[in-house]
C-alpha atoms as a PDB file:
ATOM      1  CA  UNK A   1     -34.928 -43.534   7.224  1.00  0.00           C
ATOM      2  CA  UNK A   2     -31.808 -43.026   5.805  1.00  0.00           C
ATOM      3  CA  UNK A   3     -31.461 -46.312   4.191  1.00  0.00           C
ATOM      4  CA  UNK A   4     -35.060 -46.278   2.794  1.00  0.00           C
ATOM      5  CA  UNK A   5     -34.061 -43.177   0.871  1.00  0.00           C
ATOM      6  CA  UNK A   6     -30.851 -44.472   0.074  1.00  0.00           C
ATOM      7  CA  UNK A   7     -32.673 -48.035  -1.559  1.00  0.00           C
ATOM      8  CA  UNK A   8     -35.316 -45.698  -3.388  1.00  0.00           C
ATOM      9  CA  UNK A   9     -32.526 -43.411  -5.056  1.00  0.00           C
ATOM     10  CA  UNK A  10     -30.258 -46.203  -5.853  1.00  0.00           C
ATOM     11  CA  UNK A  11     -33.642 -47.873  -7.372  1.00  0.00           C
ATOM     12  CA  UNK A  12     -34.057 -44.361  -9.255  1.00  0.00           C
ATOM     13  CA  UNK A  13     -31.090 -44.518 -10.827  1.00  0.00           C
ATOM     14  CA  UNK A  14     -30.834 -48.048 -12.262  1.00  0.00           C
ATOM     15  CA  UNK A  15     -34.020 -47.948 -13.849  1.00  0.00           C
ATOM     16  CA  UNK A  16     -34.223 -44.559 -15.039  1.00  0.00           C
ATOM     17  CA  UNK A  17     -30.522 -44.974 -16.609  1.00  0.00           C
ATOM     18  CA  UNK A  18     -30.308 -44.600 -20.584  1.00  0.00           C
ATOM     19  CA  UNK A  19     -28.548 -44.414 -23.059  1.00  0.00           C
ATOM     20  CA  UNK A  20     -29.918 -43.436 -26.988  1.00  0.00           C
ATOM     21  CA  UNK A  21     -27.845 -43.668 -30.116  1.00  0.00           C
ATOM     22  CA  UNK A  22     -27.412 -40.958 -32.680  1.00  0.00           C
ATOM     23  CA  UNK A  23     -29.894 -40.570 -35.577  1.00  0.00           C
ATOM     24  CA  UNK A  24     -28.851 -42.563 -38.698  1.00  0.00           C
ATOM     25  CA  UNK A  25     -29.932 -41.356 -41.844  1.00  0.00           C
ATOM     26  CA  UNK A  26     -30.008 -44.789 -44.575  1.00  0.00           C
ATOM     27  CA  UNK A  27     -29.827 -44.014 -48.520  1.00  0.00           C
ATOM     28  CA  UNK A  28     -32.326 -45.171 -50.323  1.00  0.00           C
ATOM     29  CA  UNK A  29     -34.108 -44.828 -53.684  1.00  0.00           C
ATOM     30  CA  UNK A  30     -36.237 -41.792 -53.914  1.00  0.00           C
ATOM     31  CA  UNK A  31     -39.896 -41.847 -54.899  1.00  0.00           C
ATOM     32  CA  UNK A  32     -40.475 -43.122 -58.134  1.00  0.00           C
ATOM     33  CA  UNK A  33     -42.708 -41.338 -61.165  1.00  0.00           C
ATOM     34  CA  UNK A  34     -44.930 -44.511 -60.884  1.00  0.00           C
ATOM     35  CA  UNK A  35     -45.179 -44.076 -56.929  1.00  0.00           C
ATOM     36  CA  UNK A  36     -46.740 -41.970 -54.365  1.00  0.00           C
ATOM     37  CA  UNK A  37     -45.964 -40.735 -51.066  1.00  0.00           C
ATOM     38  CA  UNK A  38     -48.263 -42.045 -47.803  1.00  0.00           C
ATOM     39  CA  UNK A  39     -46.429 -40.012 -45.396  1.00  0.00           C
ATOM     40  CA  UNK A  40     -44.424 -40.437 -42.639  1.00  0.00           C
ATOM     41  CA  UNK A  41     -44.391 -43.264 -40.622  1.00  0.00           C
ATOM     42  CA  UNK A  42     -42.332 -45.058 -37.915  1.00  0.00           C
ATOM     43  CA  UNK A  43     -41.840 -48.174 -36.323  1.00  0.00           C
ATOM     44  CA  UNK A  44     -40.839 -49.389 -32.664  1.00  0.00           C
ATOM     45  CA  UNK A  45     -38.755 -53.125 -31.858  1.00  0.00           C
ATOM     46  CA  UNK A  46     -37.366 -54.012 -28.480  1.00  0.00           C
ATOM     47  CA  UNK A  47     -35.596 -56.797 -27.059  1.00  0.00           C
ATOM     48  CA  UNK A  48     -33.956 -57.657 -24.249  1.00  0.00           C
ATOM     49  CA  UNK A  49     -30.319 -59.122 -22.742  1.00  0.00           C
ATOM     50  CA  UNK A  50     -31.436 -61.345 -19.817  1.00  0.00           C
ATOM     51  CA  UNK A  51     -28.132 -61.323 -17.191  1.00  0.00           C
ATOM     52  CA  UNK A  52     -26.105 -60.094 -19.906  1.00  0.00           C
ATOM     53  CA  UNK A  53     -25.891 -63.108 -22.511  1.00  0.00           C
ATOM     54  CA  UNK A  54     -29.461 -64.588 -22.545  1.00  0.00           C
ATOM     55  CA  UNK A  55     -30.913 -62.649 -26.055  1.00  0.00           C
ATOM     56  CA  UNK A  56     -34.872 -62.530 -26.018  1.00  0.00           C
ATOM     57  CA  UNK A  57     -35.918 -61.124 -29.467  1.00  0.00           C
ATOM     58  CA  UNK A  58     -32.629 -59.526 -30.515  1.00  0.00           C
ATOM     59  CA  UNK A  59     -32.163 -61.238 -33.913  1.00  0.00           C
ATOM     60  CA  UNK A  60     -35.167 -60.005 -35.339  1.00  0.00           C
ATOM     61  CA  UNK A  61     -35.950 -56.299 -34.318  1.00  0.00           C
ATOM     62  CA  UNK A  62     -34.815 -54.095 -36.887  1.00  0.00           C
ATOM     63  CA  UNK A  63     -36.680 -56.549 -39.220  1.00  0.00           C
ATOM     64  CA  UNK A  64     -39.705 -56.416 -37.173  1.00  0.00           C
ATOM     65  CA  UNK A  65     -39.472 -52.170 -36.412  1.00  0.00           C
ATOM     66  CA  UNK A  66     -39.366 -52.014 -40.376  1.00  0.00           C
ATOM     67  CA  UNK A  67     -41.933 -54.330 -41.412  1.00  0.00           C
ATOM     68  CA  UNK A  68     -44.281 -51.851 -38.659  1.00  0.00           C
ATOM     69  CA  UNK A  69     -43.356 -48.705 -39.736  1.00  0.00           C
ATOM     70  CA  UNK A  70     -44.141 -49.885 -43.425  1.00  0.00           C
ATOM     71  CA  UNK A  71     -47.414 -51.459 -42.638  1.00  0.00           C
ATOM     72  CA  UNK A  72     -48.623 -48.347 -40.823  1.00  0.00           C
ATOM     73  CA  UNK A  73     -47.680 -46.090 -44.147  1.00  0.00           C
ATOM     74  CA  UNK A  74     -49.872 -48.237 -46.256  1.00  0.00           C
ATOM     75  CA  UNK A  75     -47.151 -48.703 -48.338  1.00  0.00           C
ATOM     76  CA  UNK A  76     -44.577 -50.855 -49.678  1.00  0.00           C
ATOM     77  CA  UNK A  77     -41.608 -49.520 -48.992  1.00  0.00           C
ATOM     78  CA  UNK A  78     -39.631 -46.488 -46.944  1.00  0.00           C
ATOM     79  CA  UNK A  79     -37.735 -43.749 -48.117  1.00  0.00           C
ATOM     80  CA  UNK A  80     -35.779 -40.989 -46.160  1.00  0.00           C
ATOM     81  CA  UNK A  81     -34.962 -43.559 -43.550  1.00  0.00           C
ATOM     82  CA  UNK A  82     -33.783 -42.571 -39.970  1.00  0.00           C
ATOM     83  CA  UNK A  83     -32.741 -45.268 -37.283  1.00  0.00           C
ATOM     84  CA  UNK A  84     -32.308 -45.113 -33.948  1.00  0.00           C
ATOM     85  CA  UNK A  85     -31.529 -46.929 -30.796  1.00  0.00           C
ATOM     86  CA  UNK A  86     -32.383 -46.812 -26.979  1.00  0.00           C
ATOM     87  CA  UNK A  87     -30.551 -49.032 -24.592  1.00  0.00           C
ATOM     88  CA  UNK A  88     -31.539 -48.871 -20.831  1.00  0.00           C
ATOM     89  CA  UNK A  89     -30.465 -51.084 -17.602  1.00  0.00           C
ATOM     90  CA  UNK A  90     -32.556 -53.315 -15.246  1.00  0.00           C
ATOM     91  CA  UNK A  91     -31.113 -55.482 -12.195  1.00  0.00           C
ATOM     92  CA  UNK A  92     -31.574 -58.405 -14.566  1.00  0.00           C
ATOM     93  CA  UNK A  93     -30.118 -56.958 -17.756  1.00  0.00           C
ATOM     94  CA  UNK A  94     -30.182 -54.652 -20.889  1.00  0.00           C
ATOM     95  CA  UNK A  95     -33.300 -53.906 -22.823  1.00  0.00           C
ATOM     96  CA  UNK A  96     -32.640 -52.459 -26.726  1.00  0.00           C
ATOM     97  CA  UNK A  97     -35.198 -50.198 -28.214  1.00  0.00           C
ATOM     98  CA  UNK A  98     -35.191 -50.338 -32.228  1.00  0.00           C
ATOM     99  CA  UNK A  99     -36.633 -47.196 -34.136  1.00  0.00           C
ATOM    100  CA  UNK A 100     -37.131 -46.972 -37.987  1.00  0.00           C
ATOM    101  CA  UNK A 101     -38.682 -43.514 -39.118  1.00  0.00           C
ATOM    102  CA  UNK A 102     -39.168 -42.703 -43.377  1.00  0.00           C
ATOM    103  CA  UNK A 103     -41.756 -41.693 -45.413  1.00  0.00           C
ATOM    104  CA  UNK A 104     -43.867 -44.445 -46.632  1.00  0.00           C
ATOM    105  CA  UNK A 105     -43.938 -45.085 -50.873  1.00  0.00           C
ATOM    106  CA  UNK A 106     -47.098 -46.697 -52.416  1.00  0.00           C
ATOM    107  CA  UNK A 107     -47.353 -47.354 -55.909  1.00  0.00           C
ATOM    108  CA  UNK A 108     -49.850 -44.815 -57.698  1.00  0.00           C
END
């Protein structure tokens, strides 16, 4: 009995440990007189580190978490851009959450 609840906290812990990064607020331009605002939008990217040193979609994430959060303001670009990241640990390696928050700029 002991051992069972020993396995199912030490099973707890490793997947339900995290880490998350600090916001990072970007500079960017700000909204044009020829542009519009669409609102805000954000966009999600993850990727993994199988055993440490095998990447699965790392090179392209932050592309990928910006080209989202864009296409879900309708616009064409982001302004007032915050990133962030999640990290959190399996058995089998580290998996990277990417996340891109602005405020979506349309032409008028």
């Amino acid at each position: 009995m002991k051992r069972g609840f020993f396995i199912l906290g030490l099973l707890l812990l490793l997947t339900n440990a995290a880490c998350h990064s600090t916001q990072l607020r970007m500079p960017s331009e700000p909204i044009g007189a020829n542009e519009r605002s669409t609102g805000i939008s954000e966009g999600h990217s993850g990727g993994f580190m199988l055993m440490g040193f095998i990447p699965i979609n790392q090179n392209d994430r932050f592309q990928s978490a910006l080209n989202t959060a864009v296409a879900k303001s309708g616009g064409t670009r982001l302004t007032d851009v915050v990133i962030s990241e999640r990290w959190f640990w399996t058995p089998v390696g580290n998996g990277l959450v990417f996340k891109v928050q602005g405020v979506g700029v349309a032409p008028k």
